[in-house]
N, C-alpha and C. Protein backbone atom coordinates (compact mmCIF):
# COMPACT_ATOMS: atom_id res chain seq x y z
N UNK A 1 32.89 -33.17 -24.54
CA UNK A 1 32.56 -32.49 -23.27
C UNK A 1 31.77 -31.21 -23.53
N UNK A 2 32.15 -30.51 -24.72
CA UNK A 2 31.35 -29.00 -24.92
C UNK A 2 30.11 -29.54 -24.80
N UNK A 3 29.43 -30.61 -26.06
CA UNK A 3 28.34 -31.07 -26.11
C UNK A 3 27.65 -31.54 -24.70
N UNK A 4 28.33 -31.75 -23.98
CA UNK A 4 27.73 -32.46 -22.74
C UNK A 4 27.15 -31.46 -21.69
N UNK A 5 28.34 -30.25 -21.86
CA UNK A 5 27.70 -29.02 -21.13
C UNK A 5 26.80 -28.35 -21.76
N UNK A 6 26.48 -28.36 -22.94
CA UNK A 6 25.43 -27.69 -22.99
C UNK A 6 24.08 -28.72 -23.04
N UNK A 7 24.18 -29.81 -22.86
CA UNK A 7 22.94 -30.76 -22.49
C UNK A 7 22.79 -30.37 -20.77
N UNK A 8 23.60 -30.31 -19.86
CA UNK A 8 23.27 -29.96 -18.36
C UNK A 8 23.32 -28.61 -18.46
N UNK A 9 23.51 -27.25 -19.37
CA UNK A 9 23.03 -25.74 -19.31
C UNK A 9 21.40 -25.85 -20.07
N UNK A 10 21.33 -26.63 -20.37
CA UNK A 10 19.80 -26.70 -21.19
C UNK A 10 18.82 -27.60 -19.58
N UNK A 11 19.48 -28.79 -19.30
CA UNK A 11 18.57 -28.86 -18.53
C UNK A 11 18.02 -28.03 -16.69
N UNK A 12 19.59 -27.18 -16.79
CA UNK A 12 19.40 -26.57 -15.52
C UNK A 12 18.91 -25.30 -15.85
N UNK A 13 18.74 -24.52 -17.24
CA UNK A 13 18.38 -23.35 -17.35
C UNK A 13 16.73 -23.71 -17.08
N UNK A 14 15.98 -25.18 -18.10
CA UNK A 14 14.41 -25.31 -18.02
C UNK A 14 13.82 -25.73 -16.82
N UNK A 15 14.89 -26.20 -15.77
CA UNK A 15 14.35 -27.15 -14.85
C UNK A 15 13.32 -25.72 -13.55
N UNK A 16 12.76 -25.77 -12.97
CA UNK A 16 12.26 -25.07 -12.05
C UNK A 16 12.87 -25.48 -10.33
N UNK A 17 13.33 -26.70 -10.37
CA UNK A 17 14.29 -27.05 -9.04
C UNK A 17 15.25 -27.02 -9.37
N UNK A 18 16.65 -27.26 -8.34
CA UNK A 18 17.74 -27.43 -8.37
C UNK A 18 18.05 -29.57 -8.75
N UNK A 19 18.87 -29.48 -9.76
CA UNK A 19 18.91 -31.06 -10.21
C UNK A 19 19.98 -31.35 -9.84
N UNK A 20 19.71 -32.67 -9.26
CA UNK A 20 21.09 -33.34 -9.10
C UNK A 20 21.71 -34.11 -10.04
N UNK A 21 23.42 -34.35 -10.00
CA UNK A 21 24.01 -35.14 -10.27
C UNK A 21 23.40 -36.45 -11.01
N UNK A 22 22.98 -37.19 -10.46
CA UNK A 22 22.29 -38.46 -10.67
C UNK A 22 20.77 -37.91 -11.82
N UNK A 23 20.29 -37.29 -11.33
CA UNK A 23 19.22 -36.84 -12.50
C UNK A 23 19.68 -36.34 -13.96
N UNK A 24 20.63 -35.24 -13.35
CA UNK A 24 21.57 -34.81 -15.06
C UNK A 24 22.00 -35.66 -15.52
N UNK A 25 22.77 -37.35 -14.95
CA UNK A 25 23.11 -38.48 -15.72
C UNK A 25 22.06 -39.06 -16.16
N UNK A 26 20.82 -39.50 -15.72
CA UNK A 26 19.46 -39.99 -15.97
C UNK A 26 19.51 -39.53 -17.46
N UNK A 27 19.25 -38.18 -17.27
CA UNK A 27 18.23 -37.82 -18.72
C UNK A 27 19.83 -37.70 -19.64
N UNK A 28 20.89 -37.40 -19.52
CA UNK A 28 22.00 -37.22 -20.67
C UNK A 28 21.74 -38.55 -21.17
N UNK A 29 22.70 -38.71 -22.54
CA UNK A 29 22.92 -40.13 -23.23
C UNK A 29 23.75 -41.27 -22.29
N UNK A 30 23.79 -42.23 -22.32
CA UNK A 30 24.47 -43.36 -21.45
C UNK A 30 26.26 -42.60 -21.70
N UNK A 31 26.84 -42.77 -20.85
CA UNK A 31 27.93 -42.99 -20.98
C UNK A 31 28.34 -41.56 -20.80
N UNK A 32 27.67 -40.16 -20.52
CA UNK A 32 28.14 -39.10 -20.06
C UNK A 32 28.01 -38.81 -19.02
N UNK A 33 29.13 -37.76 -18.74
CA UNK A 33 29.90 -37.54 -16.87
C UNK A 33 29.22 -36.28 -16.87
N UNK A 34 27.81 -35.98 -16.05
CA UNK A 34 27.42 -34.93 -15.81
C UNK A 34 28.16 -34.25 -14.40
N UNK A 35 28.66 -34.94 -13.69
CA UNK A 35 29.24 -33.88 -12.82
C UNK A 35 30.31 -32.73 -13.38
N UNK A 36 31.67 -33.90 -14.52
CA UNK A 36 32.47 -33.27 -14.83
C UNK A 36 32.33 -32.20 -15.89
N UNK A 37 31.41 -32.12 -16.55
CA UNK A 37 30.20 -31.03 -17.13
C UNK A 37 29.63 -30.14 -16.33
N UNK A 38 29.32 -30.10 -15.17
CA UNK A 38 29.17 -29.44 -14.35
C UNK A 38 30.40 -28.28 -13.89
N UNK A 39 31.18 -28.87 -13.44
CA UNK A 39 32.35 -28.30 -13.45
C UNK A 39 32.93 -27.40 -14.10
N UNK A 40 33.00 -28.11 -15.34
CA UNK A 40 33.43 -27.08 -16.60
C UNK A 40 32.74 -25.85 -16.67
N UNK A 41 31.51 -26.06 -16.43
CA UNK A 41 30.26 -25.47 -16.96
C UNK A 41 29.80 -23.95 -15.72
N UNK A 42 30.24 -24.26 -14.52
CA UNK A 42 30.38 -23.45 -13.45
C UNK A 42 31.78 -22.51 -13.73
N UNK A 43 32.41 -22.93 -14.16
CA UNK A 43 33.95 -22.59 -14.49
C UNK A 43 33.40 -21.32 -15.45
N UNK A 44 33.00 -21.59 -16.11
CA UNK A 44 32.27 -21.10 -17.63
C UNK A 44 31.66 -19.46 -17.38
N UNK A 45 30.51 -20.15 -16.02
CA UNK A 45 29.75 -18.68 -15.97
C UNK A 45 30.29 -18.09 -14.66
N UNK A 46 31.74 -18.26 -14.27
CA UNK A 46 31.86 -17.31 -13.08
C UNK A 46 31.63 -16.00 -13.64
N UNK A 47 31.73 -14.68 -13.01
CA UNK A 47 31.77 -13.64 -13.49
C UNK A 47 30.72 -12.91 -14.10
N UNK A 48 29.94 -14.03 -14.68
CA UNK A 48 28.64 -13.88 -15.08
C UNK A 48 27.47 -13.37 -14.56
N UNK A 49 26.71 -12.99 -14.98
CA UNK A 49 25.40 -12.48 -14.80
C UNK A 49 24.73 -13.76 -14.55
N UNK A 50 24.42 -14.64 -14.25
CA UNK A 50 24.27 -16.20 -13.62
C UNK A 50 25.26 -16.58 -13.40
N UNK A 51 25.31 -17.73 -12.46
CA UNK A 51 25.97 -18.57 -11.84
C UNK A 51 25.34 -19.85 -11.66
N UNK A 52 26.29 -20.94 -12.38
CA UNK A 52 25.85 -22.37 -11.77
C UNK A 52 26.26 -22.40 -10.18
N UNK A 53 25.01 -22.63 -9.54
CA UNK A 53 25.36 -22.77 -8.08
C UNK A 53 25.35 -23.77 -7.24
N UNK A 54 25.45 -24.74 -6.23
CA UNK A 54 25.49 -25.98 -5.37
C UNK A 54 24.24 -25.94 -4.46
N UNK A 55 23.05 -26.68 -4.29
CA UNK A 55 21.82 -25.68 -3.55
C UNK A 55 21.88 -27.64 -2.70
N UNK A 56 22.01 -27.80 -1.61
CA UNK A 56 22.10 -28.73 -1.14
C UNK A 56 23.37 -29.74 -1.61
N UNK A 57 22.32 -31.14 -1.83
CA UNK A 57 22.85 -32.06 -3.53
C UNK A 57 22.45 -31.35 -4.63
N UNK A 58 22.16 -30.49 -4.64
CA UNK A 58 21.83 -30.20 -6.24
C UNK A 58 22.10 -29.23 -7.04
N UNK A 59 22.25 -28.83 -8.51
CA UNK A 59 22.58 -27.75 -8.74
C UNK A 59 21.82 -26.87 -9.37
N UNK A 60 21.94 -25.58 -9.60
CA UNK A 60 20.60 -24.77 -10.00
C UNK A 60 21.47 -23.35 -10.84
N UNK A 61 21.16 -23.28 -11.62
CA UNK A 61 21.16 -21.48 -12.45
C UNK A 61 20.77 -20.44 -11.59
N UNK A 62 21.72 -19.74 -10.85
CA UNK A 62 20.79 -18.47 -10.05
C UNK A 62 21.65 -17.46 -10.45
N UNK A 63 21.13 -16.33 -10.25
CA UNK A 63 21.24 -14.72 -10.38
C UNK A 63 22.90 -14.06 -9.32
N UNK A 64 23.81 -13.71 -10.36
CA UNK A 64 24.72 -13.35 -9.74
C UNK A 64 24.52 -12.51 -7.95
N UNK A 65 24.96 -12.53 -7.27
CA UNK A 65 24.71 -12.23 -5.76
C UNK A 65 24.86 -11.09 -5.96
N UNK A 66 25.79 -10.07 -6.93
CA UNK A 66 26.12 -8.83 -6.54
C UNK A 66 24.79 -8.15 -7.37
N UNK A 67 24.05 -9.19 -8.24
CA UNK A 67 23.13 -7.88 -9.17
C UNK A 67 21.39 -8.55 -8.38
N UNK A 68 21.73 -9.19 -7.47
CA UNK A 68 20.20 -9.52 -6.81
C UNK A 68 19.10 -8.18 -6.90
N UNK A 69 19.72 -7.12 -6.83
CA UNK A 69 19.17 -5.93 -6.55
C UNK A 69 18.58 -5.74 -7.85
N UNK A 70 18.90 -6.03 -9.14
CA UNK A 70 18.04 -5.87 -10.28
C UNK A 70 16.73 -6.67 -10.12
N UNK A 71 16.29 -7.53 -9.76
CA UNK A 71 14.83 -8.73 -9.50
C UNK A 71 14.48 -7.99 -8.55
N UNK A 72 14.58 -6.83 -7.48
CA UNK A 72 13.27 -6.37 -6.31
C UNK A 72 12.51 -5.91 -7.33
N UNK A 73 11.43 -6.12 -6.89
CA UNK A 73 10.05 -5.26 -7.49
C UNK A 73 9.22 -4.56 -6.69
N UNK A 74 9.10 -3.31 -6.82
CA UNK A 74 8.45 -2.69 -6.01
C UNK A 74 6.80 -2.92 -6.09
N UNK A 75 6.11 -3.16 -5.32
CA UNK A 75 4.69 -3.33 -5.37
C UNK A 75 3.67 -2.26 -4.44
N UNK A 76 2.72 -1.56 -4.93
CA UNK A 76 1.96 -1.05 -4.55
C UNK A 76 1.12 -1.73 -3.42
N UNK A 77 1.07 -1.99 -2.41
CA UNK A 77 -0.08 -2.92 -1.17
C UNK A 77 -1.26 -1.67 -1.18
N UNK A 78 -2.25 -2.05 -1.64
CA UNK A 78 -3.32 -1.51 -1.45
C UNK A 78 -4.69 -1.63 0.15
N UNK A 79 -4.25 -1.17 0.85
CA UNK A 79 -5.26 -1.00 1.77
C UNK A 79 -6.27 -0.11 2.48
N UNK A 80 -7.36 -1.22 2.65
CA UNK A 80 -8.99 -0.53 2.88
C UNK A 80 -9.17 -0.13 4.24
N UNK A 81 -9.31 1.09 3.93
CA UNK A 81 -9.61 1.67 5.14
C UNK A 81 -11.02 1.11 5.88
N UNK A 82 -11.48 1.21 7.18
CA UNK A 82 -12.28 0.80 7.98
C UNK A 82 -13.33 1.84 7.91
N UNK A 83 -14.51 1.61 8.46
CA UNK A 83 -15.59 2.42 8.68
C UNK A 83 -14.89 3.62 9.50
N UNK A 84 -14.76 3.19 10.59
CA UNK A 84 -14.15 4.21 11.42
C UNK A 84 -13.30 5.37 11.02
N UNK A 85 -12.02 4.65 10.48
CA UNK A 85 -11.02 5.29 9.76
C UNK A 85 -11.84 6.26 8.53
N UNK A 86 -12.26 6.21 7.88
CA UNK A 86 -12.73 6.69 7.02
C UNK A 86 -13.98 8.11 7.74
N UNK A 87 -14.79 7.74 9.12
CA UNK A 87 -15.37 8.66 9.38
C UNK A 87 -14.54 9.42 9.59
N UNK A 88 -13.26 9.22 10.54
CA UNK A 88 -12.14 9.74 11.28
C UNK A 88 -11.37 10.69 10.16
N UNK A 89 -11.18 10.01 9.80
CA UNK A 89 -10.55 11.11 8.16
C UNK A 89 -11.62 12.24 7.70
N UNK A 90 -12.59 12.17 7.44
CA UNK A 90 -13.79 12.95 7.17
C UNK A 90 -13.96 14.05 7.68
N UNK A 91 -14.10 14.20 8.84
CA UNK A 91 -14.12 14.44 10.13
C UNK A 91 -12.85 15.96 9.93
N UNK A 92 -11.92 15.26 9.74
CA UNK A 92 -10.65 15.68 9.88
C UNK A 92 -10.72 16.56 9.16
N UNK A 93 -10.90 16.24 7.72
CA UNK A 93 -11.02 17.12 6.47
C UNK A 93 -11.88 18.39 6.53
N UNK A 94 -12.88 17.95 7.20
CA UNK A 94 -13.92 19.10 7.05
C UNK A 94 -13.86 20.36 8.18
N UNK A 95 -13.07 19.54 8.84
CA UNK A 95 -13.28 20.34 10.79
C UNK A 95 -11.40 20.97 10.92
N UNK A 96 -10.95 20.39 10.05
CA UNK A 96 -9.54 21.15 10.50
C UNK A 96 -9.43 22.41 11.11
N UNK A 97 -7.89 22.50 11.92
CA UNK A 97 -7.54 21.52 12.77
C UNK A 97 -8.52 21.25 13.90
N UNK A 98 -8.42 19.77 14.35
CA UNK A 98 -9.67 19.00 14.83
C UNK A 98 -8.61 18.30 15.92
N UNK A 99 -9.42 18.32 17.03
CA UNK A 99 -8.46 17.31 18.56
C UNK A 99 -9.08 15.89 18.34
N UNK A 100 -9.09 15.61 19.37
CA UNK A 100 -9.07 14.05 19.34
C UNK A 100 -10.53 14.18 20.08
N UNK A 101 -10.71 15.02 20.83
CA UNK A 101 -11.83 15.28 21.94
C UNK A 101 -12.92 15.40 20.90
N UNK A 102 -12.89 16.46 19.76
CA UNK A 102 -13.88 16.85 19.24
C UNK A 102 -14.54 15.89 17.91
N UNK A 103 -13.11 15.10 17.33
CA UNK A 103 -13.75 13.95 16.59
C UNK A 103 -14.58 13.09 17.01
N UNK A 104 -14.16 12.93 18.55
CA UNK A 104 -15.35 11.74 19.19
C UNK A 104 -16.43 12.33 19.60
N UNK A 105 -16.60 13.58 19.87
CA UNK A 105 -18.03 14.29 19.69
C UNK A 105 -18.61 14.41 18.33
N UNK A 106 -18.16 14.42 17.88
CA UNK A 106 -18.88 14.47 16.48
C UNK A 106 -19.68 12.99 15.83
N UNK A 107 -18.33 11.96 16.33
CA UNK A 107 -18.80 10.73 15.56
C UNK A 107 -19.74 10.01 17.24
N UNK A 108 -19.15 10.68 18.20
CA UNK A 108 -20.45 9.90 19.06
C UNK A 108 -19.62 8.85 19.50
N UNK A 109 -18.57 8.37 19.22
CA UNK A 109 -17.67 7.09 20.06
C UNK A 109 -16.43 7.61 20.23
N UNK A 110 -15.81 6.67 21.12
CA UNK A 110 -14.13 7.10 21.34
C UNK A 110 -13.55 6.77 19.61
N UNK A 111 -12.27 7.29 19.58
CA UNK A 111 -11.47 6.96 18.49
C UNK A 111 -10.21 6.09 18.95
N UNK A 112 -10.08 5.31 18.42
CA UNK A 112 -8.88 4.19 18.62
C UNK A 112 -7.70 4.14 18.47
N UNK A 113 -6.17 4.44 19.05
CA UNK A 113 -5.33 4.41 18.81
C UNK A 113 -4.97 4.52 17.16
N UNK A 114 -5.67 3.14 16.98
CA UNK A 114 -4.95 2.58 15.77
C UNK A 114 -5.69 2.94 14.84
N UNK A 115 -6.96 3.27 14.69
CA UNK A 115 -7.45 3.84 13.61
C UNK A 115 -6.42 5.43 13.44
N UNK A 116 -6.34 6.14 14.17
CA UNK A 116 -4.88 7.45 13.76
C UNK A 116 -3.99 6.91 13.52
N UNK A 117 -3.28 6.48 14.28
CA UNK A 117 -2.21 5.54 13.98
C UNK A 117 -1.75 5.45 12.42
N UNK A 118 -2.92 4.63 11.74
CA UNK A 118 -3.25 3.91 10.57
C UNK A 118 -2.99 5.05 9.58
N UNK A 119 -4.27 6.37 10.03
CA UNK A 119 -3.91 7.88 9.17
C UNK A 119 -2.37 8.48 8.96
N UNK A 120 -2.51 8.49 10.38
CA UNK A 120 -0.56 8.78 9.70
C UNK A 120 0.44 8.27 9.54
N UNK A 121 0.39 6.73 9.36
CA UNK A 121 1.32 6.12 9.09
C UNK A 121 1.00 6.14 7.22
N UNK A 122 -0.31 6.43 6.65
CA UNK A 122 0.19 6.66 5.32
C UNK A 122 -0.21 7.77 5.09
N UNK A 123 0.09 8.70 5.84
CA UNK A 123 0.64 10.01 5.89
C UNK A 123 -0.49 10.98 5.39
N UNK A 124 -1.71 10.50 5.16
CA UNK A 124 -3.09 11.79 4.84
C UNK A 124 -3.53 12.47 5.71
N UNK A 125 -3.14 12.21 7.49
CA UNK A 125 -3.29 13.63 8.18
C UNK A 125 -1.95 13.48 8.70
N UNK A 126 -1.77 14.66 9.70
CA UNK A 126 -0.41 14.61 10.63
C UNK A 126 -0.89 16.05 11.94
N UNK A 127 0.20 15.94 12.25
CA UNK A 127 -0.45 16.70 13.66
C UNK A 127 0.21 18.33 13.84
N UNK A 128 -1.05 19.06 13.76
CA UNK A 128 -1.17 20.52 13.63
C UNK A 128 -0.62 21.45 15.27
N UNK A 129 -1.19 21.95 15.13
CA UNK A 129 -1.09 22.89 16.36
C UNK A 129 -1.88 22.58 17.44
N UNK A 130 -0.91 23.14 18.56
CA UNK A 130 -1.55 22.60 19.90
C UNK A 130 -2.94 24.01 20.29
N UNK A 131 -3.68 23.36 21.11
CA UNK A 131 -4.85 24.26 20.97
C UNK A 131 -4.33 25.35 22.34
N UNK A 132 -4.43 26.19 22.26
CA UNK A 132 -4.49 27.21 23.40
C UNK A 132 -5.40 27.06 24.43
N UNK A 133 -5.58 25.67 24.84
CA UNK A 133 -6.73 25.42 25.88
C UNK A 133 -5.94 24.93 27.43
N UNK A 134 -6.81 24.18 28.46
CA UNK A 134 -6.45 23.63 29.47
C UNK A 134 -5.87 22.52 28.81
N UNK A 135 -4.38 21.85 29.07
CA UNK A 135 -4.21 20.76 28.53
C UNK A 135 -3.22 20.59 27.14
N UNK A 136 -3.44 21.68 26.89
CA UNK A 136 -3.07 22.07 25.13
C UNK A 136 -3.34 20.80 24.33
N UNK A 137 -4.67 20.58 23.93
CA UNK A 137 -4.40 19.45 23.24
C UNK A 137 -3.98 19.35 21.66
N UNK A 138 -3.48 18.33 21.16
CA UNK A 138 -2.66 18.29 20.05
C UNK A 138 -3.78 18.18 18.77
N UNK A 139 -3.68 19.14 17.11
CA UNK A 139 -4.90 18.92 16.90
C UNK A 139 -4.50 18.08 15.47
N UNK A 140 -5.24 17.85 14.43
CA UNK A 140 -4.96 17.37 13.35
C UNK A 140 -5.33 17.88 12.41
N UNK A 141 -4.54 17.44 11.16
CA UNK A 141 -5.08 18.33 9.80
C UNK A 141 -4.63 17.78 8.62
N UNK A 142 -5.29 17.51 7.82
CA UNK A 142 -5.15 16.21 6.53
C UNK A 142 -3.90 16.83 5.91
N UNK A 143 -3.10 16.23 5.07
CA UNK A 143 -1.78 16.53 4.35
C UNK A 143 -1.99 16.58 2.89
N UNK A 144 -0.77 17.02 2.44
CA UNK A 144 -0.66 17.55 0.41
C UNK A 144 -0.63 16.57 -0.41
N UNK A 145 -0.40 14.68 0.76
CA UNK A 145 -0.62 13.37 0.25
C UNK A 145 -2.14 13.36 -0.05
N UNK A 146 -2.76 13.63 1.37
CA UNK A 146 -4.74 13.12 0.86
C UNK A 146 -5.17 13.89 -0.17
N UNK A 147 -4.64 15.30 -0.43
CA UNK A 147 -5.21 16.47 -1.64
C UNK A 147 -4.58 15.55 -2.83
N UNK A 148 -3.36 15.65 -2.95
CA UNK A 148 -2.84 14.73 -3.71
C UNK A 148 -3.65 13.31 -5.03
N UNK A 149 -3.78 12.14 -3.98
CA UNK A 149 -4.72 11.33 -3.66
C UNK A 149 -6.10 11.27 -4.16
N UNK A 150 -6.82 12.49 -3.75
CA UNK A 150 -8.04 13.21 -3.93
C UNK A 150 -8.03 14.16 -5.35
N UNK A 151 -7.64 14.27 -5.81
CA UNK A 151 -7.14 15.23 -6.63
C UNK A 151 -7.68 17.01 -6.36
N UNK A 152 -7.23 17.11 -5.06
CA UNK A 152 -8.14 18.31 -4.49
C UNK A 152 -6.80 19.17 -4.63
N UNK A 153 -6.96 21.08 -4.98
CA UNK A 153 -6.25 21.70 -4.73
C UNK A 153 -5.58 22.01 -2.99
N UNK A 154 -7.04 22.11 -2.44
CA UNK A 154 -7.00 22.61 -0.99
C UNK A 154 -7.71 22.00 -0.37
N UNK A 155 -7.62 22.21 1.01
CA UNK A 155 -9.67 21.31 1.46
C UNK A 155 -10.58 21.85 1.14
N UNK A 156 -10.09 23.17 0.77
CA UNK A 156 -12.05 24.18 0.02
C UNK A 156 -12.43 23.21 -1.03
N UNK A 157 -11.74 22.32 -1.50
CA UNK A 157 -12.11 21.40 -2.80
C UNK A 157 -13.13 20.38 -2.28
N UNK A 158 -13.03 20.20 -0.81
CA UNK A 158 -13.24 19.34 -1.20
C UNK A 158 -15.21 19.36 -0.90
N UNK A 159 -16.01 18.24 -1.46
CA UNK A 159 -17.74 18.56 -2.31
C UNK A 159 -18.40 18.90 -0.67
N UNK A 160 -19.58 19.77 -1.09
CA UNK A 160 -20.38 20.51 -0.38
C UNK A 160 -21.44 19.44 0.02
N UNK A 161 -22.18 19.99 0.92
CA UNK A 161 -23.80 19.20 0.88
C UNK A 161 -24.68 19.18 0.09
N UNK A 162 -24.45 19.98 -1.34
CA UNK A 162 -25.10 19.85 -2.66
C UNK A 162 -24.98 18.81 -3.38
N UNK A 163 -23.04 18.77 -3.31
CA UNK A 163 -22.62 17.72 -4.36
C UNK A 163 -22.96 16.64 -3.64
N UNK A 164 -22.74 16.68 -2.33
CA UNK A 164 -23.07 14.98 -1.81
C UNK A 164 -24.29 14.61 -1.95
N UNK A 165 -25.09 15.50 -1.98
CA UNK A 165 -26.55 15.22 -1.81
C UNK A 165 -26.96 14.49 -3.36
N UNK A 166 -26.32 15.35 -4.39
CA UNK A 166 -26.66 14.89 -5.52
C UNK A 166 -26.09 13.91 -6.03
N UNK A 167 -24.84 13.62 -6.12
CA UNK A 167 -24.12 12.20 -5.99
C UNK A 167 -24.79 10.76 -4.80
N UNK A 168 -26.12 11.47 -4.53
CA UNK A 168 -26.65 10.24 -3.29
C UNK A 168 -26.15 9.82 -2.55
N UNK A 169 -24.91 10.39 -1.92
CA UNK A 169 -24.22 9.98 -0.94
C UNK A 169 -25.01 10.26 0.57
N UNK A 170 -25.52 11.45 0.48
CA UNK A 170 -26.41 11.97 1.75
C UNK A 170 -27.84 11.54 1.98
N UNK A 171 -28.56 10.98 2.66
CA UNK A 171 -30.12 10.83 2.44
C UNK A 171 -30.29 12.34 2.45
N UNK A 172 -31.59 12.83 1.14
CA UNK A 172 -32.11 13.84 1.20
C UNK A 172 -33.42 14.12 1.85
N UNK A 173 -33.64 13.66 3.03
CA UNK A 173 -35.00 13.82 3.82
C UNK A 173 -33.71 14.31 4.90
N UNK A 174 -34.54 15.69 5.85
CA UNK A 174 -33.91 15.85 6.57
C UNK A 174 -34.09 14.99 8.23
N UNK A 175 -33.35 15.65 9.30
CA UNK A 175 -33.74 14.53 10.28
C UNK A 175 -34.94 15.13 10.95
N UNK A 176 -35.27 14.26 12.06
CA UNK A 176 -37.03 14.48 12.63
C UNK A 176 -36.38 15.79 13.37
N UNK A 177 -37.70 16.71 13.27
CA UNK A 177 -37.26 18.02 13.49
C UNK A 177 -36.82 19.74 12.93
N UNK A 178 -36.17 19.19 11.91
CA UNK A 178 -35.54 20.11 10.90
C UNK A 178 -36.45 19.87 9.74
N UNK A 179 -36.62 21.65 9.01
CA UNK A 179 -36.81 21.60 7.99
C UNK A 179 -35.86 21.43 6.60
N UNK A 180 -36.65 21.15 5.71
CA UNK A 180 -35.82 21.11 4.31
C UNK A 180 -34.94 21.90 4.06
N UNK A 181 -33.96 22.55 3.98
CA UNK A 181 -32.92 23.12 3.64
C UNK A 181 -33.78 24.01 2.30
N UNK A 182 -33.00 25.37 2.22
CA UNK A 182 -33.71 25.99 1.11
C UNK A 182 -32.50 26.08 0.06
N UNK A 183 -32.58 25.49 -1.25
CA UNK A 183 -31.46 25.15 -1.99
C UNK A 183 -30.65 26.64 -2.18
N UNK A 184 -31.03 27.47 -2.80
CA UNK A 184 -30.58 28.66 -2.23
C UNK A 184 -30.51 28.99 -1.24
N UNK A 185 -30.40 28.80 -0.06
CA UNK A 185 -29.74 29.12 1.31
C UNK A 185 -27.97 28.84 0.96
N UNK A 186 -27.08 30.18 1.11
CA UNK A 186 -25.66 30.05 0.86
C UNK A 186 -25.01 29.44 2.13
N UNK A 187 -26.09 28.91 3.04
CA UNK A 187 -25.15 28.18 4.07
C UNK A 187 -25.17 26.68 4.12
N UNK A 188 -26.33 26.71 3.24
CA UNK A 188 -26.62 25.58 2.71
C UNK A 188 -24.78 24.59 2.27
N UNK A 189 -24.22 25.47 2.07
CA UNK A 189 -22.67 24.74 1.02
C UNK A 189 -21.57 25.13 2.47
N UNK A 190 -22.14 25.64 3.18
CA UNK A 190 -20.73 25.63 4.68
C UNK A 190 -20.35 24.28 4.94
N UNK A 191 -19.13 23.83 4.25
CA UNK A 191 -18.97 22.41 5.25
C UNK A 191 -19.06 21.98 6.24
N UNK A 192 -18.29 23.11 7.15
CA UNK A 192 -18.17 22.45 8.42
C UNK A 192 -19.59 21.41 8.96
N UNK A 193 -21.04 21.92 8.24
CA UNK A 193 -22.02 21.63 8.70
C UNK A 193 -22.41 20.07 8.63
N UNK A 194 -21.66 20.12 7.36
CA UNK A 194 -21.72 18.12 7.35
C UNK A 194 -21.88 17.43 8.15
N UNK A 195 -20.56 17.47 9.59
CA UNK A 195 -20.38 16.45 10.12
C UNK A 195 -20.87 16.86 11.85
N UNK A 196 -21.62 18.32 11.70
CA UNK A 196 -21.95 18.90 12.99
C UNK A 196 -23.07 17.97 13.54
N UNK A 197 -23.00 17.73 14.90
CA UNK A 197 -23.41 16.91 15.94
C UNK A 197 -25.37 17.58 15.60
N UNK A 198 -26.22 16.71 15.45
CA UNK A 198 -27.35 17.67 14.71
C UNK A 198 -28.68 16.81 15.84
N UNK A 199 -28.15 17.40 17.40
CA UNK A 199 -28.96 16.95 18.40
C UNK A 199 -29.91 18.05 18.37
């Protein structure tokens, strides 16, 4: 019988389903009682860090119930922010604290529930002070997660219209109208100017 249980702990440890009865007799030698091997064999690993378990008809090797909690794995979900989201954040960063009124002046469309939504549900802005206006509206201001993230001390970190310009992020022709910027001009590096409405 020892021998017999460890022919059904060998085939239920390799198997990837739960095997039945009739299969563990299949593959053993003629003339062995895989259930009553079974038995024994469940008997064996109570207490255990596995357990022979009953999964329908069939039986299977699984993970004691009380230590399930050792197999979670925590996983990182990586998600891409949207055009929007990403102006919307921008926006945010540079203009703090910023309403809801003045992001959509800036970007020229309404802003969407769910694109904010989205920001502070993984927590890179959250909501600042109410403005001393008609209305008091509620304003926003990026968090110590996006600096974090960014590897920025403060938002003064974060790159000018120099660095963007030179990293090619910015077209360097200005728009119809405006002249060239004079690289020495010290206002030349004012952020706020980035994302100013440039009618």
């Amino acid at each position: 019988m020892g021998e017999q249980e460890r022919m059904v702990e060998a085939i239920l440890f390799a198997s990837t389903e739960p095997v039945s009865v009739a299969e563990l007799n299949a593959r053993m030698p003629h003339g062995c009682d895989g259930a009553a091997a079974l038995v024994n064999l469940a008997k064996r690993y109570e207490g255990r860090g596995v357990n022979i378990v009953r999964v329908g008809e069939a039986w299977a090797i699984r993970t004691a119930p009380d230590l399930g909690f050792l197999m979670q794995k925590e996983t990182v979900e990586t998600r891409k922010l949207s055009r929007a989201a990403i102006e919307t954040l921008a926006i945010i960063a540079y203009h703090q604290p910023v309403t809801r009124a003045e992001i959509e002046e800036i970007r020229g469309v309404s802003v969407s529930r769910g694109t904010v939504d989205q920001l502070l549900e993984m927590e890179w802005i959250r909501f600042g002070r109410r403005r001393m206006t008609p209305g008091r509206p509620v304003t926003f201001v990026v968090t110590p997660s996006f600096l974090d993230h960014f590897g920025l001390e403060s938002p003064r970190d974060l790159p000018g219209l120099k660095d963007l310009r030179a990293a090619g992020l910015l077209d360097n022709r200005p728009p119809p109208g405006r002249a060239i910027p004079d690289e020495d001009d010290p206002t030349d590096d004012d952020q706020p100017d980035m994302f100013e409405d440039e009618a």
